[in-house]
Protein backbone atom coordinates (compact mmCIF):
# COMPACT_ATOMS: atom_id res chain seq x y z
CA UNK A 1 49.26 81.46 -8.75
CA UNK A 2 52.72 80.75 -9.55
CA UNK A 3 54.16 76.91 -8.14
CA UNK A 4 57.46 75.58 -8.09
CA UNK A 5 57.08 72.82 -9.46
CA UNK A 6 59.98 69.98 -9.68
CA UNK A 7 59.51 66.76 -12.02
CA UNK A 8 61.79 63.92 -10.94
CA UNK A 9 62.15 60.50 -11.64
CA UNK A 10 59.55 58.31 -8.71
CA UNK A 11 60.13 56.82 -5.62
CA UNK A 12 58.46 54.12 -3.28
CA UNK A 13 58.38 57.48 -0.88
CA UNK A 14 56.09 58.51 -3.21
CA UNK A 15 53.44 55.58 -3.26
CA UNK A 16 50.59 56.89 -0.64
CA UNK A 17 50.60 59.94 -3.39
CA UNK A 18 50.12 57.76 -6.54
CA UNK A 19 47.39 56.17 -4.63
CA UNK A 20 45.81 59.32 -4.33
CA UNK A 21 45.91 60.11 -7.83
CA UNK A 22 45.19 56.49 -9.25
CA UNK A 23 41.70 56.97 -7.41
CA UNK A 24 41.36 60.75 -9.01
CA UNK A 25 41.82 59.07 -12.89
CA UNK A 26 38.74 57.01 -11.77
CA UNK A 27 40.72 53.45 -10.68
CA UNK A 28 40.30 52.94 -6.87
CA UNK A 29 43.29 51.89 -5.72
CA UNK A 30 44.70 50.27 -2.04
CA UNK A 31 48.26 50.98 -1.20
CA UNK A 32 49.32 47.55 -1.02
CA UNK A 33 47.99 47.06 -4.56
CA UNK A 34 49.71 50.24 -5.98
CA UNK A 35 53.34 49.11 -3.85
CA UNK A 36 53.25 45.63 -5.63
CA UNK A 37 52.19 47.52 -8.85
CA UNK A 38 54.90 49.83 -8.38
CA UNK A 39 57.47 46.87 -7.40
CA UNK A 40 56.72 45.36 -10.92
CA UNK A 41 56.95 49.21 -12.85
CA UNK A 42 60.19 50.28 -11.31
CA UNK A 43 62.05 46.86 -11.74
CA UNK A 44 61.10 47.17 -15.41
CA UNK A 45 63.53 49.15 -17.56
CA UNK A 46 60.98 49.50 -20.37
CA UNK A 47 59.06 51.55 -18.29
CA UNK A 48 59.52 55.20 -16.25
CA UNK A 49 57.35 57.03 -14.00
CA UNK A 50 57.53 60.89 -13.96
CA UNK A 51 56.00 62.92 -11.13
CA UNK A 52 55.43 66.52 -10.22
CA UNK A 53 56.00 67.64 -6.50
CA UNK A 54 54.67 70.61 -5.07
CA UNK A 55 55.90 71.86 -1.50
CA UNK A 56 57.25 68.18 -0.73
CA UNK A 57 54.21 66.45 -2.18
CA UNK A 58 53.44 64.44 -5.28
CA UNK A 59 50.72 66.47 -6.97
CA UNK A 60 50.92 64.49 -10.64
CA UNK A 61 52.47 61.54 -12.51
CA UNK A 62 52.80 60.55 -15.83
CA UNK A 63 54.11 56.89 -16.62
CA UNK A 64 55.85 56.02 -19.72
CA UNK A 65 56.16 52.37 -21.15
CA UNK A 66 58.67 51.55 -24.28
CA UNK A 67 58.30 49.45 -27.19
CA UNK A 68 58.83 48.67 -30.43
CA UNK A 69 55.89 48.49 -33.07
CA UNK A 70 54.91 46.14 -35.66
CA UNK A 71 53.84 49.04 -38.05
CA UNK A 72 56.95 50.91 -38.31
CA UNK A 73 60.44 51.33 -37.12
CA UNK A 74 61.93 52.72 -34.30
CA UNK A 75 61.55 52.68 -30.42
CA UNK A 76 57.69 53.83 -28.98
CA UNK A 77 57.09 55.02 -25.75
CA UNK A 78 53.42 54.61 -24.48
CA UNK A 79 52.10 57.36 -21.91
CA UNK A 80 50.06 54.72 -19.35
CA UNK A 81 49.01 57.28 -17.05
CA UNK A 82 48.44 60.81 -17.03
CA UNK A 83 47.20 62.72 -13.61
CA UNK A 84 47.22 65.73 -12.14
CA UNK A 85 45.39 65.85 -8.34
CA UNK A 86 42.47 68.04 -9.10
CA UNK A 87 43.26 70.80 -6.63
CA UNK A 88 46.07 72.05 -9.41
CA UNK A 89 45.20 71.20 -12.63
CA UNK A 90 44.83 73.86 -15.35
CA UNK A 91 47.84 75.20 -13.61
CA UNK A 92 50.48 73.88 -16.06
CA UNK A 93 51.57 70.51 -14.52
CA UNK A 94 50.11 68.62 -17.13
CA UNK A 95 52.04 70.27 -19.97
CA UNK A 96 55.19 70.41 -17.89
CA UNK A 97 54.89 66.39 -17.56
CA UNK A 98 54.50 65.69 -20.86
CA UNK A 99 56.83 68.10 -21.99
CA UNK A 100 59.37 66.17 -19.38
CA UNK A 101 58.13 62.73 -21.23
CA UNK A 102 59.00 64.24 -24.58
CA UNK A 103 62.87 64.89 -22.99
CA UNK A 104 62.73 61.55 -21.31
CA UNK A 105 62.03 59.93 -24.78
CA UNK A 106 64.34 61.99 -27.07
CA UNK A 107 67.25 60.76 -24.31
CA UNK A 108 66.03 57.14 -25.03
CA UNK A 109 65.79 56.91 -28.66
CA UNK A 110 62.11 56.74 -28.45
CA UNK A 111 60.64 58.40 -31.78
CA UNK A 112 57.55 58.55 -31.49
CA UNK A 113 54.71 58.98 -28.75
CA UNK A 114 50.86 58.28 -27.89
CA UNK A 115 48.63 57.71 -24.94
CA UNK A 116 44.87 56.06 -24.96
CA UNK A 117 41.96 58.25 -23.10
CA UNK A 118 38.29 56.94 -22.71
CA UNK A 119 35.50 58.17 -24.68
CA UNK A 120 33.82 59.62 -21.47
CA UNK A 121 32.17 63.50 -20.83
CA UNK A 122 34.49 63.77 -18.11
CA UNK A 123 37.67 63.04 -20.57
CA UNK A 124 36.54 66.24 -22.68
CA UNK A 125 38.98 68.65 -21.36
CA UNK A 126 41.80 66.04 -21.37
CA UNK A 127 41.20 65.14 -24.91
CA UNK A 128 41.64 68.90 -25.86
CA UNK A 129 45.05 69.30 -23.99
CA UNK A 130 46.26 66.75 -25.36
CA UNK A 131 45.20 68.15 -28.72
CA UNK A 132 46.58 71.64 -27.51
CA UNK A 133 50.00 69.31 -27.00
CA UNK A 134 50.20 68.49 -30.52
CA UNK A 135 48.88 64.51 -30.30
CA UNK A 136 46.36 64.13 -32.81
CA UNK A 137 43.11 61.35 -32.05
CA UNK A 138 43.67 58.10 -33.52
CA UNK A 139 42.25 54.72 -32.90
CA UNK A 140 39.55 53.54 -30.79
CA UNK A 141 41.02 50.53 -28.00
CA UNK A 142 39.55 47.67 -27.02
CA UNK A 143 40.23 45.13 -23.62
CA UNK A 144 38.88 42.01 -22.81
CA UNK A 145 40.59 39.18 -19.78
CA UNK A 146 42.08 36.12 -21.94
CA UNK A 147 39.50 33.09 -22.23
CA UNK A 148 41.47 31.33 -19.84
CA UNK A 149 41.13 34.35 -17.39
CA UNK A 150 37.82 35.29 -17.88
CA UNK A 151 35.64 33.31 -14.99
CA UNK A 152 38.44 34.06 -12.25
């Protein structure tokens, strides 16, 4: 099946969408939380949010966040979030949105790119696109609420 598929820059139009797909990457997530998320994200300049519409509706999103690294020179961007709703994927969405990051970040001076994924059985088929993509598996992450935060 062939889509038409158009990646643009996001929108609060697009918000009851993101929802949608926040819940499909396995975080539950209300609409109010993902409009005051979204509020913080778009009012940001380090970061950008990608999506790809199908037939007037959001059917994936990738967000990208910029930095600059201790390790080594130059600008970073950070994919956050990669999703595509489940009813199209292996149907080339994914690799169009990170193929739209990879513009996105040569137009900002970003030189290099990565993204985290969890070490879960449902993450296999990710992990090998994004091998397929050319990223190569790196370094294992770790999260934790500061001290202060922690019994909130």
């Amino acid at each position: 099946m062939s889509l038409n598929v158009t990646i643009r820059n996001s929108s609060t139009e697009d918000l009851q969408d993101m929802v949608i797909l926040m819940d499909q990457l396995g975080y539950p997530t209300t609409y109010a939380e993902m409009k005051e998320r979204y509020s913080h994200i778009a009012a940001d300049s380090n970061f950008a949010t990608l999506v790809a519409e199908v037939r007037g509706r959001v059917v994936g999103l990738i967000g990208l966040q910029t930095s600059y690294l201790y390790e080594k020179n130059g600008r970073h961007c950070r994919i956050m979030a990669l999703i595509v709703h489940d009813q199209f994927r292996s149907s080339g969405i994914g690799r169009q949105l990170i193929e739209a990051a990879e513009q996105w970040a040569a137009t900002h001076g970003v030189d290099s790119i990565s993204l985290n994924s969890g070490n879960r059985p449902d993450r296999e088929a990710a992990h090998e696109f994004y091998q397929q993509m050319g990223f190569t598996a790196g370094s294992t992450g770790f999260s934790k609420k500061p001290q202060a935060l922690q019994h909130n």
